[in-house]
C-alpha atoms as a PDB file:
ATOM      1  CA  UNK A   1      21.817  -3.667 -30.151  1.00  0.00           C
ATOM      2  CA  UNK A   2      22.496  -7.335 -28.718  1.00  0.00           C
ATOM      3  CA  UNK A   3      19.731  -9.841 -29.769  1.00  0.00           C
ATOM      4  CA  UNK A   4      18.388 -11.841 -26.474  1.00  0.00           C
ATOM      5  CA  UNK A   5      20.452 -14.742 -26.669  1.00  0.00           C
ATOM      6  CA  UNK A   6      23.610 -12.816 -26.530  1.00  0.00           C
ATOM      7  CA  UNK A   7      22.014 -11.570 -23.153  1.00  0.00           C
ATOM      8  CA  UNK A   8      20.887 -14.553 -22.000  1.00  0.00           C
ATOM      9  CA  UNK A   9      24.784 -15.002 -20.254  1.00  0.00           C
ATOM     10  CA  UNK A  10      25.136 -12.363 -17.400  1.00  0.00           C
ATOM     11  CA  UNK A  11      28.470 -10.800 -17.345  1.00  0.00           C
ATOM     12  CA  UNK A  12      30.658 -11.747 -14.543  1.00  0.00           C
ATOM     13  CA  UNK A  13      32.641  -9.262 -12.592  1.00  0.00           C
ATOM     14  CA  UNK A  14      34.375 -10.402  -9.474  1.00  0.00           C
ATOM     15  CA  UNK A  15      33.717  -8.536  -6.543  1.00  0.00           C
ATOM     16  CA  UNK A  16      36.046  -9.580  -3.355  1.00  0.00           C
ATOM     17  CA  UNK A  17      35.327  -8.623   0.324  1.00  0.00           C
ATOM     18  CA  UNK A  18      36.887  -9.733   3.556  1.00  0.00           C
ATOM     19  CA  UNK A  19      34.089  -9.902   6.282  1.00  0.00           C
ATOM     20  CA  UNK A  20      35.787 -11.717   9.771  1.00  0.00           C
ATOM     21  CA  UNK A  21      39.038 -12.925   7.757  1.00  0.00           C
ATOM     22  CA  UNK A  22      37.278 -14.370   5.431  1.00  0.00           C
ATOM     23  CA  UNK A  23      37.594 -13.194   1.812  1.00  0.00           C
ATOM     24  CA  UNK A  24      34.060 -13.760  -0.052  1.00  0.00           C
ATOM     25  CA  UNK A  25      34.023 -13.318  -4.127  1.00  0.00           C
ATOM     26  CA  UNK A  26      30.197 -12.063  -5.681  1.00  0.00           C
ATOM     27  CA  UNK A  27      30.345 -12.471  -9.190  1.00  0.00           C
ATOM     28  CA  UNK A  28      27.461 -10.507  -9.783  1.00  0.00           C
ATOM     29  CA  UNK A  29      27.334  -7.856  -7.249  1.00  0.00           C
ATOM     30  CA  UNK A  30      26.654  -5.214  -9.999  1.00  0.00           C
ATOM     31  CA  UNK A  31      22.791  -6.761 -10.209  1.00  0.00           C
ATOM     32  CA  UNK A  32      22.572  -5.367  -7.028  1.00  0.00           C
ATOM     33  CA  UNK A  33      22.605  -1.753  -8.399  1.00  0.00           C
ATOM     34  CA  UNK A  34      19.638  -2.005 -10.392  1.00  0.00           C
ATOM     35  CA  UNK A  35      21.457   0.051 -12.973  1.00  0.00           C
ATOM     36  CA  UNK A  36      20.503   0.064 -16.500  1.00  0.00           C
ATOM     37  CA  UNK A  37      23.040  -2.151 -17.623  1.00  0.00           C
ATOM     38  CA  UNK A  38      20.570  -4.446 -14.743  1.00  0.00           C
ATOM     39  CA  UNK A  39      17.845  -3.668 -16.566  1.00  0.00           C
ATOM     40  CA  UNK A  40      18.294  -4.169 -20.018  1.00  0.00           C
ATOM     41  CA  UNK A  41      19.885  -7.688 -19.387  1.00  0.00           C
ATOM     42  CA  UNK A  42      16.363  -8.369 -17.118  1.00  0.00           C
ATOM     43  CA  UNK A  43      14.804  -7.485 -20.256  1.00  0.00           C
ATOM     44  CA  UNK A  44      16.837  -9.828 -22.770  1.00  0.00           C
ATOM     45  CA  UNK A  45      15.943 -12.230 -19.930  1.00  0.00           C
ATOM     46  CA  UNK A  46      12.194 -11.604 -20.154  1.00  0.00           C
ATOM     47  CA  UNK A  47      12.539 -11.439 -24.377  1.00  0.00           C
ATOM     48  CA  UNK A  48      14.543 -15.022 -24.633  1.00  0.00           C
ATOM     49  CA  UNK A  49      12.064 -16.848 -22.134  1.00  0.00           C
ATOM     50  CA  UNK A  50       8.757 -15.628 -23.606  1.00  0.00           C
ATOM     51  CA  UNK A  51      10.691 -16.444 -27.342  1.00  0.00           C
ATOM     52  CA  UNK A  52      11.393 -20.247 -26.101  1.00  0.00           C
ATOM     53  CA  UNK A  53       8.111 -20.572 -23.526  1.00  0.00           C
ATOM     54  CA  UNK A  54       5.835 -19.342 -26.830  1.00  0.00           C
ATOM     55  CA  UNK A  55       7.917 -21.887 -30.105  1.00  0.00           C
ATOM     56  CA  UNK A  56       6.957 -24.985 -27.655  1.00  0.00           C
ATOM     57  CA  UNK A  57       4.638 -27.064 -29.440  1.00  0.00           C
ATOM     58  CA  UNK A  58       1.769 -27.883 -27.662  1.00  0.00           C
ATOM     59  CA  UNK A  59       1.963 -25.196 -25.292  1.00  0.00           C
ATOM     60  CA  UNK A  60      -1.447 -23.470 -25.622  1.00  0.00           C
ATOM     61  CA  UNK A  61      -3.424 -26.754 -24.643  1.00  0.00           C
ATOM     62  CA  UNK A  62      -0.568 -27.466 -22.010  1.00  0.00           C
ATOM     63  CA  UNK A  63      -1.209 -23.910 -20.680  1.00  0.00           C
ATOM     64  CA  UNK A  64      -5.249 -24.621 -20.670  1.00  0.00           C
ATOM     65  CA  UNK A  65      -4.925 -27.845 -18.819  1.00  0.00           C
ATOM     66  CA  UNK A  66      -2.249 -26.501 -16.338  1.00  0.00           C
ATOM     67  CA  UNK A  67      -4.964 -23.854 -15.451  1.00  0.00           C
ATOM     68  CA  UNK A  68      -7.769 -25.676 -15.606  1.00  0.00           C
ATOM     69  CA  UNK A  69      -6.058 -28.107 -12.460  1.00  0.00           C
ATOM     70  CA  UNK A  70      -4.633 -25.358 -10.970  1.00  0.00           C
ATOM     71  CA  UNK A  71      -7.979 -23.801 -10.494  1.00  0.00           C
ATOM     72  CA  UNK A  72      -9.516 -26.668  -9.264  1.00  0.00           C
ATOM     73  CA  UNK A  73      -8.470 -27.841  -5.706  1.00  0.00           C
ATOM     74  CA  UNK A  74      -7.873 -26.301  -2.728  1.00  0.00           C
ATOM     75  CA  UNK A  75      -4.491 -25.611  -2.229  1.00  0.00           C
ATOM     76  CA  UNK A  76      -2.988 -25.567   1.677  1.00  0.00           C
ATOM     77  CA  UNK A  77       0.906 -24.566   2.477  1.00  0.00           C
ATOM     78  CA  UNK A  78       2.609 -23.125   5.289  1.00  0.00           C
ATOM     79  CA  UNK A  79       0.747 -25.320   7.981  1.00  0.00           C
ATOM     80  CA  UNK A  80       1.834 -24.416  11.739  1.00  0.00           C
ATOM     81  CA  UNK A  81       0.544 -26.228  15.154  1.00  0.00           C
ATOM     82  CA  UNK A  82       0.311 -24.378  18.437  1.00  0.00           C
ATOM     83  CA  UNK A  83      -1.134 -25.813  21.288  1.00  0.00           C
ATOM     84  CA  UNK A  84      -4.007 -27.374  19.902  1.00  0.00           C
ATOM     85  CA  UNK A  85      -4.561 -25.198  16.973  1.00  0.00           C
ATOM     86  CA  UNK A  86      -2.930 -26.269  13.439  1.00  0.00           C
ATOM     87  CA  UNK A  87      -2.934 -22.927  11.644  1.00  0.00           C
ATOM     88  CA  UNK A  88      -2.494 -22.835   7.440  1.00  0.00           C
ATOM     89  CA  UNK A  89      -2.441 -20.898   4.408  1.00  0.00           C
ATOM     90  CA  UNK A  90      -5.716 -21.786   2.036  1.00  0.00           C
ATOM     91  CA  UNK A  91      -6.406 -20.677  -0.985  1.00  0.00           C
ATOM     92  CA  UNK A  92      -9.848 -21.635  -2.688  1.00  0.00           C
ATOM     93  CA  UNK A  93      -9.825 -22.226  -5.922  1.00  0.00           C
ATOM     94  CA  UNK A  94     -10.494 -18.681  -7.798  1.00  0.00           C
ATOM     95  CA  UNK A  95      -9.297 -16.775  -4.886  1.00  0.00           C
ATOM     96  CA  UNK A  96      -6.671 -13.659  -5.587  1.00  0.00           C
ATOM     97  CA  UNK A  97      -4.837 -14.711  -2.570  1.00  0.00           C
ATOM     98  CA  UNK A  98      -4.474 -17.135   0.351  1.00  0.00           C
ATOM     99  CA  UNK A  99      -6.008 -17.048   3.680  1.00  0.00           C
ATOM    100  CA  UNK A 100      -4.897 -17.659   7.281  1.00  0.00           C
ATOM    101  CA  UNK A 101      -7.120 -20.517   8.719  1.00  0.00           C
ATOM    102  CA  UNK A 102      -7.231 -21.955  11.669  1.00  0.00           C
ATOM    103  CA  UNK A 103      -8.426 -25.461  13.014  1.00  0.00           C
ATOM    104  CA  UNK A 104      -8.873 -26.462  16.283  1.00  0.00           C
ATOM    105  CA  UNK A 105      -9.733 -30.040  18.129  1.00  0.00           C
ATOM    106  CA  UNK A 106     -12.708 -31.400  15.838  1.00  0.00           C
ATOM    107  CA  UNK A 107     -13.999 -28.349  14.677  1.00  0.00           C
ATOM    108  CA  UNK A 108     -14.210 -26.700  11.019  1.00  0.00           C
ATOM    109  CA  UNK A 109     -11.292 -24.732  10.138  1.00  0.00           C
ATOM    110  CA  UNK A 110     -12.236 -21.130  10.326  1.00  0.00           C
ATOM    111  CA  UNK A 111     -10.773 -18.066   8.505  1.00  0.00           C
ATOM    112  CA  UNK A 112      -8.446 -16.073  10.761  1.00  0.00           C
ATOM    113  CA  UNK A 113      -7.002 -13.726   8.552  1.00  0.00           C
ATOM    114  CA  UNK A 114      -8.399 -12.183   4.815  1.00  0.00           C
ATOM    115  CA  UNK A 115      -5.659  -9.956   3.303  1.00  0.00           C
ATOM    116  CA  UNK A 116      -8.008  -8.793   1.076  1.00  0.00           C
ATOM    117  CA  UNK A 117      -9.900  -6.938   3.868  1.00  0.00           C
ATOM    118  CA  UNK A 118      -6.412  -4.721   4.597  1.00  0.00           C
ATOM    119  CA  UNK A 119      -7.494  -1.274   3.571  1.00  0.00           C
ATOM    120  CA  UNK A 120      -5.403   0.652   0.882  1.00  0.00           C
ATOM    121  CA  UNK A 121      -4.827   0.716  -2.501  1.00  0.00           C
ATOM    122  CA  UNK A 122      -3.880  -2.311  -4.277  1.00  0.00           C
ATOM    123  CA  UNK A 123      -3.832  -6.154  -2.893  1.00  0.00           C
ATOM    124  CA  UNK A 124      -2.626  -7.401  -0.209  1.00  0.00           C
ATOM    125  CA  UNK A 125      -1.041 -11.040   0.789  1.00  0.00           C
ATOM    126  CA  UNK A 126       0.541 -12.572   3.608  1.00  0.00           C
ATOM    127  CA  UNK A 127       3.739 -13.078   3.564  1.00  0.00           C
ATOM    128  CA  UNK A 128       4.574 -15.105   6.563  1.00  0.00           C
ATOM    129  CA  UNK A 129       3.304 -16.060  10.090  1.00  0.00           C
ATOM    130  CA  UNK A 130       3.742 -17.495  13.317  1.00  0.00           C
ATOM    131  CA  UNK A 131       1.460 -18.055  15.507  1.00  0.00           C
ATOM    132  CA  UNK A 132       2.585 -17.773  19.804  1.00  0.00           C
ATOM    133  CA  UNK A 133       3.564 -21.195  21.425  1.00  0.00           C
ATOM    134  CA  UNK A 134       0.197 -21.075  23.350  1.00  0.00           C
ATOM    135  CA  UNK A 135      -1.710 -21.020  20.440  1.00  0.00           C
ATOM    136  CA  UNK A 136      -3.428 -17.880  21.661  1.00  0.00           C
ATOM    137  CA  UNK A 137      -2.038 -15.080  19.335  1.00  0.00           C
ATOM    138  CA  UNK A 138      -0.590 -14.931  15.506  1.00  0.00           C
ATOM    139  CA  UNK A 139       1.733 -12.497  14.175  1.00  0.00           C
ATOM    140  CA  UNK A 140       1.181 -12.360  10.126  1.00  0.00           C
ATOM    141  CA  UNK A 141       3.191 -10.219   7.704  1.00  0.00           C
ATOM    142  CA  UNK A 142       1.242  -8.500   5.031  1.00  0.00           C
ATOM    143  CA  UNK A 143       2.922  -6.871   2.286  1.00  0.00           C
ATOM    144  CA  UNK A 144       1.346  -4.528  -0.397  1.00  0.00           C
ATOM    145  CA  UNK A 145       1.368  -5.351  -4.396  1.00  0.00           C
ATOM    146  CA  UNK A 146       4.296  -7.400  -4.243  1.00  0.00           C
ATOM    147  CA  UNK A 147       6.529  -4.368  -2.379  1.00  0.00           C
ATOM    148  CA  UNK A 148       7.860  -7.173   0.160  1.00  0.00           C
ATOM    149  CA  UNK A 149       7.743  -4.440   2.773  1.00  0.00           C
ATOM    150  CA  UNK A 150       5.785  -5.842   5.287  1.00  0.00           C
ATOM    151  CA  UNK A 151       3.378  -5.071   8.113  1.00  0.00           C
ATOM    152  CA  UNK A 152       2.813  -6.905  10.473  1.00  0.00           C
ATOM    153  CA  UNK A 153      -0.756  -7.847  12.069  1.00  0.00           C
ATOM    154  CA  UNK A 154      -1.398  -9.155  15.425  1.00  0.00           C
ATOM    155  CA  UNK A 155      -4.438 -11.701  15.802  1.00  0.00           C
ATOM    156  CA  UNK A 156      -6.434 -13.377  18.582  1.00  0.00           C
ATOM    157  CA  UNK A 157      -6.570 -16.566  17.319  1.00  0.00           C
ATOM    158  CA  UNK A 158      -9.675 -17.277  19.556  1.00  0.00           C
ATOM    159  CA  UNK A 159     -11.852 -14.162  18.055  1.00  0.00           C
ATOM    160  CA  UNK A 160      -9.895 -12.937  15.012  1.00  0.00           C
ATOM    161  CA  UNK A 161      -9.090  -9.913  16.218  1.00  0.00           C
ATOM    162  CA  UNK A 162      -7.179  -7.652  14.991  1.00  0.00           C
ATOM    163  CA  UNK A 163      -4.943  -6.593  18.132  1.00  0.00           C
ATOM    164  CA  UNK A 164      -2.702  -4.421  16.589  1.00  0.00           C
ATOM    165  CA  UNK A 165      -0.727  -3.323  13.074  1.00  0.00           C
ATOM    166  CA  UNK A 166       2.896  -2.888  13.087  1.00  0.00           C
ATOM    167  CA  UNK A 167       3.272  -0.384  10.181  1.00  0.00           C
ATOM    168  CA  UNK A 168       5.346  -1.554   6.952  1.00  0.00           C
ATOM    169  CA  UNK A 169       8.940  -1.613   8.299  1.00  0.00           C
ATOM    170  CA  UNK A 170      10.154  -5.070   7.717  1.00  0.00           C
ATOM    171  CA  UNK A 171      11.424  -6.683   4.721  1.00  0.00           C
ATOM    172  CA  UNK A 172      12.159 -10.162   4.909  1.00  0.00           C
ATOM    173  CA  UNK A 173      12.035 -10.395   8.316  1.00  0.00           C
ATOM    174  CA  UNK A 174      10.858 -13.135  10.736  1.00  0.00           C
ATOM    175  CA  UNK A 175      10.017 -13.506  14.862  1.00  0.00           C
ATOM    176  CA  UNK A 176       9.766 -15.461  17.761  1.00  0.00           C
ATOM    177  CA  UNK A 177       7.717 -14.941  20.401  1.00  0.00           C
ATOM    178  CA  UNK A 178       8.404 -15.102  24.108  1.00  0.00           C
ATOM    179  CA  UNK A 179       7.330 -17.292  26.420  1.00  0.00           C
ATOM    180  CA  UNK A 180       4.705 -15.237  27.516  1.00  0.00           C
ATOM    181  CA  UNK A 181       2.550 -15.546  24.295  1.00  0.00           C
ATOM    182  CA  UNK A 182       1.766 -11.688  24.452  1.00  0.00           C
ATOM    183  CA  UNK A 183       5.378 -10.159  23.042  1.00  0.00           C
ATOM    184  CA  UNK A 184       7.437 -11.340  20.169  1.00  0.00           C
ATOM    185  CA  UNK A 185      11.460 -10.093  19.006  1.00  0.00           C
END
């Protein structure tokens, strides 16, 4: 049995394709077959982090303090404008998992969109959105514990909705809408 730093090194094995007369080389296409040989080196991985992470000195009060600040502002990402809307992701200090908001003119921001409410087993996050050019609609993609297969939920942005669930057949996909603000591709 290899120790973890042996495996911290992943083995190369040059795989060559031509796609449109152009020859591409993936030196680790075998990851992609989540094989055990995949698997174990993940582990080692996993083993030789968590060995170096836990010998730092310092690094339970580091850990406290990181957490402590983490936890203690409101953290906003992923902001979008539309019309006169400027849509984000929140998350509250303590929460599982951000919210859509929305904010329009002068007004408080409002919550558009809770993943947590998504019925089913597990938890729930949003993954991406975009709302329609007129401001009017918002397309969010909700994946389940982490499975990156996502649904995706149509809002009124006005009411919150919900107009309609696209069931879980996209994986790191994306859209635009049309013109119309009622239909996206």
């Amino acid at each position: 049995m290899r120790d973890s730093t042996e495996l911290a090194i992943a083995r190369v094995d040059v795989v060559r394709e031509m796609l449109h007369g152009i020859t591409l080389e993936d030196p680790y296409r075998w990851m992609e077959t989540e094989g055990e040989e995949f698997h174990h080196w993940l582990d080692g991985q996993a083993r030789h982090a968590r060995e170096y992470l836990d010998a730092l000195p310092h690094r339970a009060g580091l850990l406290t303090r990181i957490r402590e600040l983490g936890s203690a502002l409101t953290q906003f990402h992923g902001l979008a404008m539309a019309a006169d809307k400027v849509f984000a992701l929140v998350r509250e200090p303590d929460a599982r998992v951000p919210v859509l908001t929305v904010t329009e003119s002068d007004e408080e921001s409002r919550v558009l969109f809770d993943p947590d409410v998504v019925p089913g087993d597990g938890h729930h996050v949003i993954d991406w959105y975009v709302p329609s050019p007129d401001g009017r609609h918002v397309a969010c993609a909700v994946s389940d514990s982490g499975s990156e297969d996502s649904s995706i939920h149509v809002i009124d942005a006005d009411s919150g909705a919900l107009l309609d669930t696209i069931p879980p057949t996209t994986r790191f996909a994306f859209l635009s809408w049309l013109e119309d603000g009622r239909s996206f591709v």
